[in-house]
Protein backbone atom coordinates (compact mmCIF):
# COMPACT_ATOMS: atom_id res chain seq x y z
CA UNK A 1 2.10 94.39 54.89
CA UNK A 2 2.74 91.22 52.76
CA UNK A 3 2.97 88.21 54.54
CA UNK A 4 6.31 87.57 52.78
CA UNK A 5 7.83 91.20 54.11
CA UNK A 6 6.64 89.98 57.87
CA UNK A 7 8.22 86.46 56.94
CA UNK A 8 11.72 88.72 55.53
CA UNK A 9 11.54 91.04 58.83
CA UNK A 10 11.41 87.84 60.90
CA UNK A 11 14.42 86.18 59.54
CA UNK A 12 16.00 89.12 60.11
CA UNK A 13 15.42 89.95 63.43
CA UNK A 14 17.89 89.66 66.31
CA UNK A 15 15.09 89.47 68.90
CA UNK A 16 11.50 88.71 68.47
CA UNK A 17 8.51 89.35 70.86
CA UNK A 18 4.97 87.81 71.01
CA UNK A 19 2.34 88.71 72.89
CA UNK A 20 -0.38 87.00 73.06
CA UNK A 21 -3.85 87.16 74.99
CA UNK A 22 -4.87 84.06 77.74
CA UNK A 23 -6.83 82.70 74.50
CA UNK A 24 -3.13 80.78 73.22
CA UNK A 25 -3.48 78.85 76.60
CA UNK A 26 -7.30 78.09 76.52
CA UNK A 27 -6.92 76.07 73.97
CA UNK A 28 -4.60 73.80 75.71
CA UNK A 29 -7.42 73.93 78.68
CA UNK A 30 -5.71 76.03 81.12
CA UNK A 31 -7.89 78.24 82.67
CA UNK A 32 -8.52 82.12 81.72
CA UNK A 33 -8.83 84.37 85.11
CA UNK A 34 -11.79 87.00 83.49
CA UNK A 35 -13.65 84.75 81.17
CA UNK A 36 -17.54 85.16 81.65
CA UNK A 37 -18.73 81.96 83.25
CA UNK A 38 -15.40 79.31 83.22
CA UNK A 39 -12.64 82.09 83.95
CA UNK A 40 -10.95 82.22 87.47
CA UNK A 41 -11.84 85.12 88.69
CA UNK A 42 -15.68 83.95 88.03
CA UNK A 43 -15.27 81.06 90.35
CA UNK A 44 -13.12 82.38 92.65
CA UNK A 45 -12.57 85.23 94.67
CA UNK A 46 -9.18 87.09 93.78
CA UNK A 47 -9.00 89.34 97.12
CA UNK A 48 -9.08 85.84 98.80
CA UNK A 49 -6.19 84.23 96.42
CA UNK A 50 -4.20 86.43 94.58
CA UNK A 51 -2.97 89.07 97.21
CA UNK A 52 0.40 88.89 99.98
CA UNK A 53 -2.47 90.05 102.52
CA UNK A 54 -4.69 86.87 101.12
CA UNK A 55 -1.51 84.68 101.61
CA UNK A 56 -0.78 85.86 105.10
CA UNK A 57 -4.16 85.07 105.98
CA UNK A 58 -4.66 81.54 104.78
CA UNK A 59 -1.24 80.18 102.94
CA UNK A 60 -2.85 76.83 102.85
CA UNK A 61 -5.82 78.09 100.95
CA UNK A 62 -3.42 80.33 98.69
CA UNK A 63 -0.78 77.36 97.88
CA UNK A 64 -4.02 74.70 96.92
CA UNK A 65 -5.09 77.00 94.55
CA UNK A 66 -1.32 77.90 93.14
CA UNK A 67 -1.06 74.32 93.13
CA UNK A 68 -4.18 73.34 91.42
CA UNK A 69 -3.22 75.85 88.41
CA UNK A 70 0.27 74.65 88.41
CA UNK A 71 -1.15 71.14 87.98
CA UNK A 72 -3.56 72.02 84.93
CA UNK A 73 -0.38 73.62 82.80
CA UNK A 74 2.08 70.50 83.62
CA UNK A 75 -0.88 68.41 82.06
CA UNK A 76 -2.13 70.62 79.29
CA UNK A 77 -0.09 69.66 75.72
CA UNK A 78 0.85 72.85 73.45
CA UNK A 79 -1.32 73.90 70.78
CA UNK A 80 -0.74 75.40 67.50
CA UNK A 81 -0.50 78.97 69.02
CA UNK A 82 2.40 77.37 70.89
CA UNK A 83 4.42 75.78 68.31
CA UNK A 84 4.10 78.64 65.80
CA UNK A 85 5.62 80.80 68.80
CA UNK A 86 8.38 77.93 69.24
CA UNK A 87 9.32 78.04 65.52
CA UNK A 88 10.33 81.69 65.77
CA UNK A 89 12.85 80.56 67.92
């Protein structure tokens, strides 16, 4: 399809939906959870963090890390990704 039918389709829309992979975040240098080497799940183990079973086992351990992710996306700056996404709004 030509890019000027997507652009005509877009205008038109009433709602519009993008999905995107972890890669739109990456570039902004949040961590990825399954990338080989840097991702999270590499470095860390998800049975350990990422469970309600993990939690009620060691809810300091669980809120660090939730804390330490939260902490990279306050300080990461959008990318392009992002602000072609926010000018479909």
């Amino acid at each position: 399809m030509p890019i000027s039918a997507v652009a005509k389709h877009l205008r038109e829309a009433k709602h519009v939906v993008v999905f995107t992979g972890a890669g739109a975040s990456a570039e902004s240098g949040i961590p990825t959870f399954r990338d080989a080497l840097t991702g999270l799940w590499e470095n860390f183990d998800a049975s350990k963090l990422a469970t309600a079973k993990a939690f009620r086992a060691d809810p300091s351990l669980c809120w660090g890390w939730y804390e330490w992710r939260r902490r990279k996306v306050t300080q990461a700056q959008p990318n392009g990704a992002h602000h072609a996404i926010a000018q479909l709004a």
